[in-house]
PDB file of N, CA and C in Angstrom:
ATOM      1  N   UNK A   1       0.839  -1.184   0.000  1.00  0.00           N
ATOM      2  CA  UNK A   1       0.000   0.000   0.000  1.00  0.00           C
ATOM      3  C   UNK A   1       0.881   1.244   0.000  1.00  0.00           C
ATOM      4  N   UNK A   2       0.260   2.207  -0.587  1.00  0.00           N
ATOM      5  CA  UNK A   2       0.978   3.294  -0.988  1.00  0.00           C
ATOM      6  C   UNK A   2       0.295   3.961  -0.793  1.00  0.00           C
ATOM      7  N   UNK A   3       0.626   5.562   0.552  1.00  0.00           N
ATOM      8  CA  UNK A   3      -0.380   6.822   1.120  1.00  0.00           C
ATOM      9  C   UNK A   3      -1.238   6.178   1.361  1.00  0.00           C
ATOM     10  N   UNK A   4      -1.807   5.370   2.033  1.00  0.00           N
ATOM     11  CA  UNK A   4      -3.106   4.849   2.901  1.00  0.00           C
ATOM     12  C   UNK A   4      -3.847   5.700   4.026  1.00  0.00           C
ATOM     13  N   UNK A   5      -4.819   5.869   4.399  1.00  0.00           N
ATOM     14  CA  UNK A   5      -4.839   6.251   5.389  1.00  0.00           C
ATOM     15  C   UNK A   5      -6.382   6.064   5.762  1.00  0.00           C
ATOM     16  N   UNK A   6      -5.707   5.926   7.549  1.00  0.00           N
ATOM     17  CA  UNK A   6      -6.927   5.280   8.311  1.00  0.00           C
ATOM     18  C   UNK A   6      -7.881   6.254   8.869  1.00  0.00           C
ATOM     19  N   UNK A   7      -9.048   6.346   8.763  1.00  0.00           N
ATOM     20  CA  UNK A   7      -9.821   6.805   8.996  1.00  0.00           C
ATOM     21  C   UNK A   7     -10.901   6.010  10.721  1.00  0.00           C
ATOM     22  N   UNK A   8     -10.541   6.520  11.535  1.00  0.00           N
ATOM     23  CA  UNK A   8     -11.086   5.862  13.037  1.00  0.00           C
ATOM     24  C   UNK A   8     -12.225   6.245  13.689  1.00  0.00           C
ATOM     25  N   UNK A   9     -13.244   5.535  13.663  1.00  0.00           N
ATOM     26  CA  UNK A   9     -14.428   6.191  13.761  1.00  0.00           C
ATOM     27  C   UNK A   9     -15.040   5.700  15.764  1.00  0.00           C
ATOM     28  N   UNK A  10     -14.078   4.901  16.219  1.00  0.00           N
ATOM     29  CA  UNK A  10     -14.590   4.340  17.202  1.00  0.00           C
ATOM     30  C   UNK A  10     -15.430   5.110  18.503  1.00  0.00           C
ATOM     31  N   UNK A  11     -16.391   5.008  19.419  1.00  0.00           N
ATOM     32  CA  UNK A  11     -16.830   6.105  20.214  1.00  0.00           C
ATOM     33  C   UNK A  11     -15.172   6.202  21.443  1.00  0.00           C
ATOM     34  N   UNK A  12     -14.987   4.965  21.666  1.00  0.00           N
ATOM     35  CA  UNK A  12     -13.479   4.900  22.660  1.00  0.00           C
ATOM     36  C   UNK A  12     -11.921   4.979  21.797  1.00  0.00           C
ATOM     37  N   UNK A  13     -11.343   6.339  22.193  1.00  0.00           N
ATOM     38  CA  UNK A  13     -10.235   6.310  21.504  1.00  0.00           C
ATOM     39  C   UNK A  13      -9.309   5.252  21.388  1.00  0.00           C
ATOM     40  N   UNK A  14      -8.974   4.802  22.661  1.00  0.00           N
ATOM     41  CA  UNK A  14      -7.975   4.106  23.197  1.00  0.00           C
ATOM     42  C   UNK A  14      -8.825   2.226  23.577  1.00  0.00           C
ATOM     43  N   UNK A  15      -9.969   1.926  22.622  1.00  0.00           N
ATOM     44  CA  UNK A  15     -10.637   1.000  22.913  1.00  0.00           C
ATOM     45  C   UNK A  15      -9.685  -0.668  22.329  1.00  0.00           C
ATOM     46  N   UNK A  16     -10.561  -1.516  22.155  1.00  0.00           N
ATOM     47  CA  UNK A  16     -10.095  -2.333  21.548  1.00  0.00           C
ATOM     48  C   UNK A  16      -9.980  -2.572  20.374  1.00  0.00           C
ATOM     49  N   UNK A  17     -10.314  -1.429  19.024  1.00  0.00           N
ATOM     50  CA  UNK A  17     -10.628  -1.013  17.648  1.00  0.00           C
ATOM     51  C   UNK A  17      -9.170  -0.782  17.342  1.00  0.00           C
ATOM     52  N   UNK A  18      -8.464   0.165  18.679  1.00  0.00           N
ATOM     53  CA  UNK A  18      -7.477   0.833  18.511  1.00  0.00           C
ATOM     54  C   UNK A  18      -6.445  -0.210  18.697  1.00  0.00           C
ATOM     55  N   UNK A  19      -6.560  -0.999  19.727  1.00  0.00           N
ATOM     56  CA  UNK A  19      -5.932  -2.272  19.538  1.00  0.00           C
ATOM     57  C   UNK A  19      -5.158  -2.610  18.298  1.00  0.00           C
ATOM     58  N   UNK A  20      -6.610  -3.055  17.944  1.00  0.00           N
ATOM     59  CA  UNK A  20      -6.764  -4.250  16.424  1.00  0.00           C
ATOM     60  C   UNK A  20      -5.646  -3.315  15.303  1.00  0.00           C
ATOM     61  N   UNK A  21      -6.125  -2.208  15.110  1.00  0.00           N
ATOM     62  CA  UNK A  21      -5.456  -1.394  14.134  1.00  0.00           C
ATOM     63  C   UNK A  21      -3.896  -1.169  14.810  1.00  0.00           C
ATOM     64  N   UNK A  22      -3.440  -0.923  15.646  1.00  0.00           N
ATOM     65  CA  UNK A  22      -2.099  -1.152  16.197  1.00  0.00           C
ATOM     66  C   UNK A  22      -1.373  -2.504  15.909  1.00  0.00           C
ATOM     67  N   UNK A  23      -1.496  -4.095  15.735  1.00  0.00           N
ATOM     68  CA  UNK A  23      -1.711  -4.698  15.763  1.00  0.00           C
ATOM     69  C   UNK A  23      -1.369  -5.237  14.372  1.00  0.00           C
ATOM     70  N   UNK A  24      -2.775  -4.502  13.627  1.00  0.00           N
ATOM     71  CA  UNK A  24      -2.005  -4.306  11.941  1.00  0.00           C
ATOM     72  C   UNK A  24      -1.293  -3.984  11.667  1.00  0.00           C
ATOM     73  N   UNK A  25      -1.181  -2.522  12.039  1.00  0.00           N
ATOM     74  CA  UNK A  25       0.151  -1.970  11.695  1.00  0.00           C
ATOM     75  C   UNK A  25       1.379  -2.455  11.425  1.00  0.00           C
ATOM     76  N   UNK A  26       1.494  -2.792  12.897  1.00  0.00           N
ATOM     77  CA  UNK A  26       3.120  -3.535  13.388  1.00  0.00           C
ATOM     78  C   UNK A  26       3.821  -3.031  13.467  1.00  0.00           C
ATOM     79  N   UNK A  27       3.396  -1.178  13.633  1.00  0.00           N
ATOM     80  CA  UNK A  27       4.826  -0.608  13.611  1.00  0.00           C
ATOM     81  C   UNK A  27       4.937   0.737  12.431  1.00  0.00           C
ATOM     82  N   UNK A  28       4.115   0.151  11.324  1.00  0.00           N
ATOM     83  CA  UNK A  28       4.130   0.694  10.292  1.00  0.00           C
ATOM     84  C   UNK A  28       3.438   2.377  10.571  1.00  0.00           C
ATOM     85  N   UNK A  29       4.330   3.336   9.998  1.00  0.00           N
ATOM     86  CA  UNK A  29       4.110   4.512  10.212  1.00  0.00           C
ATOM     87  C   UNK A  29       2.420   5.093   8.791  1.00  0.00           C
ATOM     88  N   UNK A  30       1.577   4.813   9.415  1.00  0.00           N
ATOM     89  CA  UNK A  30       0.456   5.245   8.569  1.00  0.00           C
ATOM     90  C   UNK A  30      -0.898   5.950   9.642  1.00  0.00           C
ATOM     91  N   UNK A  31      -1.085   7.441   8.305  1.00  0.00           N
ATOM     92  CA  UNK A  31      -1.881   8.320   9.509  1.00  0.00           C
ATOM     93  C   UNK A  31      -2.972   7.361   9.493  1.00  0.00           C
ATOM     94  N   UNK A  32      -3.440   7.886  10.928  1.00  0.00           N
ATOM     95  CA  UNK A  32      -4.965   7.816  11.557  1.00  0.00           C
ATOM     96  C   UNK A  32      -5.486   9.199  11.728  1.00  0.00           C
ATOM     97  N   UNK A  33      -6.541   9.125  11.304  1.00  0.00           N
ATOM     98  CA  UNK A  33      -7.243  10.066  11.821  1.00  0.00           C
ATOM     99  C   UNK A  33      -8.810   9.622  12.414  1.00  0.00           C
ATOM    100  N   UNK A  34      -8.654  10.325  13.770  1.00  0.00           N
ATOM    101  CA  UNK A  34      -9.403  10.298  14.782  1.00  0.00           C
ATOM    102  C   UNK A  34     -10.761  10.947  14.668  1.00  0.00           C
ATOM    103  N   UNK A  35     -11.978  10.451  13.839  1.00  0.00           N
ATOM    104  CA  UNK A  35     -12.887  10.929  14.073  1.00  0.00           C
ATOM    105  C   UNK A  35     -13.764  11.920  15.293  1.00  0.00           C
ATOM    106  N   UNK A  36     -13.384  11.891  16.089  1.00  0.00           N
ATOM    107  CA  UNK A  36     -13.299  11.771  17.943  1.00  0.00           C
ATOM    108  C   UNK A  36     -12.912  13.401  17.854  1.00  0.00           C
ATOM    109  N   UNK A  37     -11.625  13.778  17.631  1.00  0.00           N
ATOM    110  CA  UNK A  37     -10.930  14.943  17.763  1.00  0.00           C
ATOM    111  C   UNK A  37     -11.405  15.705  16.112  1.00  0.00           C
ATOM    112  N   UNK A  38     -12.254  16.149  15.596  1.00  0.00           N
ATOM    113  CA  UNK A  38     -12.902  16.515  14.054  1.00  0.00           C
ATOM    114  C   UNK A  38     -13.921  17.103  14.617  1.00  0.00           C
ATOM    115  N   UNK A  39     -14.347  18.362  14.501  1.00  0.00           N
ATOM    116  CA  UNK A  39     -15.704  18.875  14.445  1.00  0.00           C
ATOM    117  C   UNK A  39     -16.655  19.091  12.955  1.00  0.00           C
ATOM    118  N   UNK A  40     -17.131  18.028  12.626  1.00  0.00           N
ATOM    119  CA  UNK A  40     -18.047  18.312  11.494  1.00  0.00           C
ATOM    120  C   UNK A  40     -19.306  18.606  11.737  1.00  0.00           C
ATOM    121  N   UNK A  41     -19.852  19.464  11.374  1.00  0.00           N
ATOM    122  CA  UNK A  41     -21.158  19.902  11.357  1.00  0.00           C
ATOM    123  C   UNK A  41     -21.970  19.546  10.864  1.00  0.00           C
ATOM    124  N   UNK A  42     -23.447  19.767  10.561  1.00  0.00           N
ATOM    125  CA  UNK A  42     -24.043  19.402   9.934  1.00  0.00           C
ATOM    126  C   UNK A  42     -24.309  20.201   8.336  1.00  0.00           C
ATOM    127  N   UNK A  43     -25.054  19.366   6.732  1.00  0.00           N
ATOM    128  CA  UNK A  43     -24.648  20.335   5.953  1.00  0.00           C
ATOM    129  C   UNK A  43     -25.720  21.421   6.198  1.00  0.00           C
ATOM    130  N   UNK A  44     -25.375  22.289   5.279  1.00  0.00           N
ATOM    131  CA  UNK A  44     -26.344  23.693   5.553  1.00  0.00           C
ATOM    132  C   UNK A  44     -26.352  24.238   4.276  1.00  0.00           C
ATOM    133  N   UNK A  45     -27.146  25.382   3.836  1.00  0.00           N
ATOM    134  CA  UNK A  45     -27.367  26.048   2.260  1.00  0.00           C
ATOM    135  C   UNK A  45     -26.646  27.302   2.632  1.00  0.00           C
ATOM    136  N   UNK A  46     -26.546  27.603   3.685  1.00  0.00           N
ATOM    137  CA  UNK A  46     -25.635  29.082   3.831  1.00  0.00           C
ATOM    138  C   UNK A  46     -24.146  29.573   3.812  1.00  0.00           C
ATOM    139  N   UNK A  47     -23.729  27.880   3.687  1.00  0.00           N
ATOM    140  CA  UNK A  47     -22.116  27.832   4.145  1.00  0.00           C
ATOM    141  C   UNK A  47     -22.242  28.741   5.777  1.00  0.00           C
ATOM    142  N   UNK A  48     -22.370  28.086   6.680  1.00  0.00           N
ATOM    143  CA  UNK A  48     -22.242  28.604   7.929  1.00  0.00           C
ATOM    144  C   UNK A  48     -21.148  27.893   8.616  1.00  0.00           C
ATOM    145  N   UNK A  49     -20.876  26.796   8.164  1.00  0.00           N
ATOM    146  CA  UNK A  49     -20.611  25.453   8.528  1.00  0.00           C
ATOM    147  C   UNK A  49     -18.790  25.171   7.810  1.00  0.00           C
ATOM    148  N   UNK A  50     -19.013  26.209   6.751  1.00  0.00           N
ATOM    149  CA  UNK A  50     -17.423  25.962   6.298  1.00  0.00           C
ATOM    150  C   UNK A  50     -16.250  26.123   6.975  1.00  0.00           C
ATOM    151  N   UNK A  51     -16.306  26.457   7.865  1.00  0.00           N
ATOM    152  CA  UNK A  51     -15.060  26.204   8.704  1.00  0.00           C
ATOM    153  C   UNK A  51     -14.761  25.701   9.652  1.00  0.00           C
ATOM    154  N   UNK A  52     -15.819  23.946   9.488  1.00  0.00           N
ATOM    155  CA  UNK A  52     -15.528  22.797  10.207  1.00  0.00           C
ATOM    156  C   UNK A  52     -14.666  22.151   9.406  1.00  0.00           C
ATOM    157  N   UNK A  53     -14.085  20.905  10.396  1.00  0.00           N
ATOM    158  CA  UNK A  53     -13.015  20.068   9.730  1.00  0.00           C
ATOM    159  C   UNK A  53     -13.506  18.876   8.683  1.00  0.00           C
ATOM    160  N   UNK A  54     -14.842  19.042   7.594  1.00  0.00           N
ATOM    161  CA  UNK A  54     -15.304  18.578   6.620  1.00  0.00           C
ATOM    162  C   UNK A  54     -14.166  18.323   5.563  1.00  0.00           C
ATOM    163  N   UNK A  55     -14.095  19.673   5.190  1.00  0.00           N
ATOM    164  CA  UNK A  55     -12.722  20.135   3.714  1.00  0.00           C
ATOM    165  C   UNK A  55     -11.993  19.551   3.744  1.00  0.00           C
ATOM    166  N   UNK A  56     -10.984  19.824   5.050  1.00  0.00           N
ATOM    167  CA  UNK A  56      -9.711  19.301   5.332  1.00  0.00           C
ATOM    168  C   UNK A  56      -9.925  17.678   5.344  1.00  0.00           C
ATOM    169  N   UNK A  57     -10.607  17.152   5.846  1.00  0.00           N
ATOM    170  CA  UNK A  57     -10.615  15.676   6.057  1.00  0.00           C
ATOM    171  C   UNK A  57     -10.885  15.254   4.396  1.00  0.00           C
ATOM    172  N   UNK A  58     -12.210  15.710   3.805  1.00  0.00           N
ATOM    173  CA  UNK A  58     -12.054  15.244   2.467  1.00  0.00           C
ATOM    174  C   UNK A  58     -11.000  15.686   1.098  1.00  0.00           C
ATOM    175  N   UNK A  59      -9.994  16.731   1.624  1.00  0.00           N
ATOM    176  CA  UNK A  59      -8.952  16.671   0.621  1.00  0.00           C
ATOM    177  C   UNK A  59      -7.658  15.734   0.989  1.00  0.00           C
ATOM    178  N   UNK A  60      -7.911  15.184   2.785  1.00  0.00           N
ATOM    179  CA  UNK A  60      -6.687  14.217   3.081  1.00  0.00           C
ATOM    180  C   UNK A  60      -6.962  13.191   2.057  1.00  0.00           C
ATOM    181  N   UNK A  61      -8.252  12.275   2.348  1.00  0.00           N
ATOM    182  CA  UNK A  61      -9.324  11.091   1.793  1.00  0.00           C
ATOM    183  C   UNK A  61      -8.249  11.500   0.337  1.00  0.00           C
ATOM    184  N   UNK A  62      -9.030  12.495  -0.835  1.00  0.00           N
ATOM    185  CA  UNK A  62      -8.877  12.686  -1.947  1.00  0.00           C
ATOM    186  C   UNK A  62      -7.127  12.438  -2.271  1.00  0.00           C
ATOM    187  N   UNK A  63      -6.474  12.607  -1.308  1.00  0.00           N
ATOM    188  CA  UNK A  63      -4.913  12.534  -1.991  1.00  0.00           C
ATOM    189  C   UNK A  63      -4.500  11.248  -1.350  1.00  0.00           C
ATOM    190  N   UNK A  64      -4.967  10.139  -0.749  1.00  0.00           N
ATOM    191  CA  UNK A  64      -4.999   9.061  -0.288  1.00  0.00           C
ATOM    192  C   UNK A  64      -5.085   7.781  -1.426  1.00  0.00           C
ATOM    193  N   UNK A  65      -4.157   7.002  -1.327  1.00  0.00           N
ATOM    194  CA  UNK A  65      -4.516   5.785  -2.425  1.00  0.00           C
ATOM    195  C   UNK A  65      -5.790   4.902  -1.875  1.00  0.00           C
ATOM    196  N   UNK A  66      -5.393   4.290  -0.796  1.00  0.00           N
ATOM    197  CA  UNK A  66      -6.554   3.602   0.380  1.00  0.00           C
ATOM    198  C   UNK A  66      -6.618   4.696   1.422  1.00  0.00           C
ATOM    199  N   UNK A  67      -7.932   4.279   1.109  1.00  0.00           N
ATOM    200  CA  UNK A  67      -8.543   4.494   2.537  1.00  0.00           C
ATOM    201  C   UNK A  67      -9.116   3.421   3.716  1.00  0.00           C
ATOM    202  N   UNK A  68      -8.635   3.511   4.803  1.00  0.00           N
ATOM    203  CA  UNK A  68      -9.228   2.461   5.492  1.00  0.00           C
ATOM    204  C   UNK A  68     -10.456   3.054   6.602  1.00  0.00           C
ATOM    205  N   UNK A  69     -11.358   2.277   6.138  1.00  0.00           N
ATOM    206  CA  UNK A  69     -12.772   2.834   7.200  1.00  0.00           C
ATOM    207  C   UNK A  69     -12.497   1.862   8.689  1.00  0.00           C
ATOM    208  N   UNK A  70     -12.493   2.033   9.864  1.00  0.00           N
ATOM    209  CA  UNK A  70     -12.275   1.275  10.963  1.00  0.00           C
ATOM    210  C   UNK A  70     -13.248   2.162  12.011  1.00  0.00           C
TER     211      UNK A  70
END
């Protein structure tokens, strides 16, 4: 895999999800990102909302080969 990146949706940061994906790894240096620590909003017609962490998360996704949903 080449630029992967994990996407962590678990309600417990530090649960047993986080485990499993540690685990995979083995070591291997690949981002996570922590659903948990992201403020996304809900959408809206006014753009009120654009300067939640929506954008940023979907231009990481977009320059990503995999994505992993966990």
């Amino acid at each position: 895999m080449s630029d992967p990146l994990i996407i962590f949706g678990s309600s417990r940061d530090k649960g047993d999800t986080f485990d499993a994906i540690q685990m995979v790894l083995n070591g291997r240096d690949i981002p996570i990102i922590n659903l948990n620590d992201l403020e996304i909003s809900q959408y809206d017609y006014d753009y009120e909302n654009e300067s939640d962490d929506f954008l940023p998360l979907a231009h990481k996704m977009l320059a990503a080969d995999t994505i992993i949903l966990v």
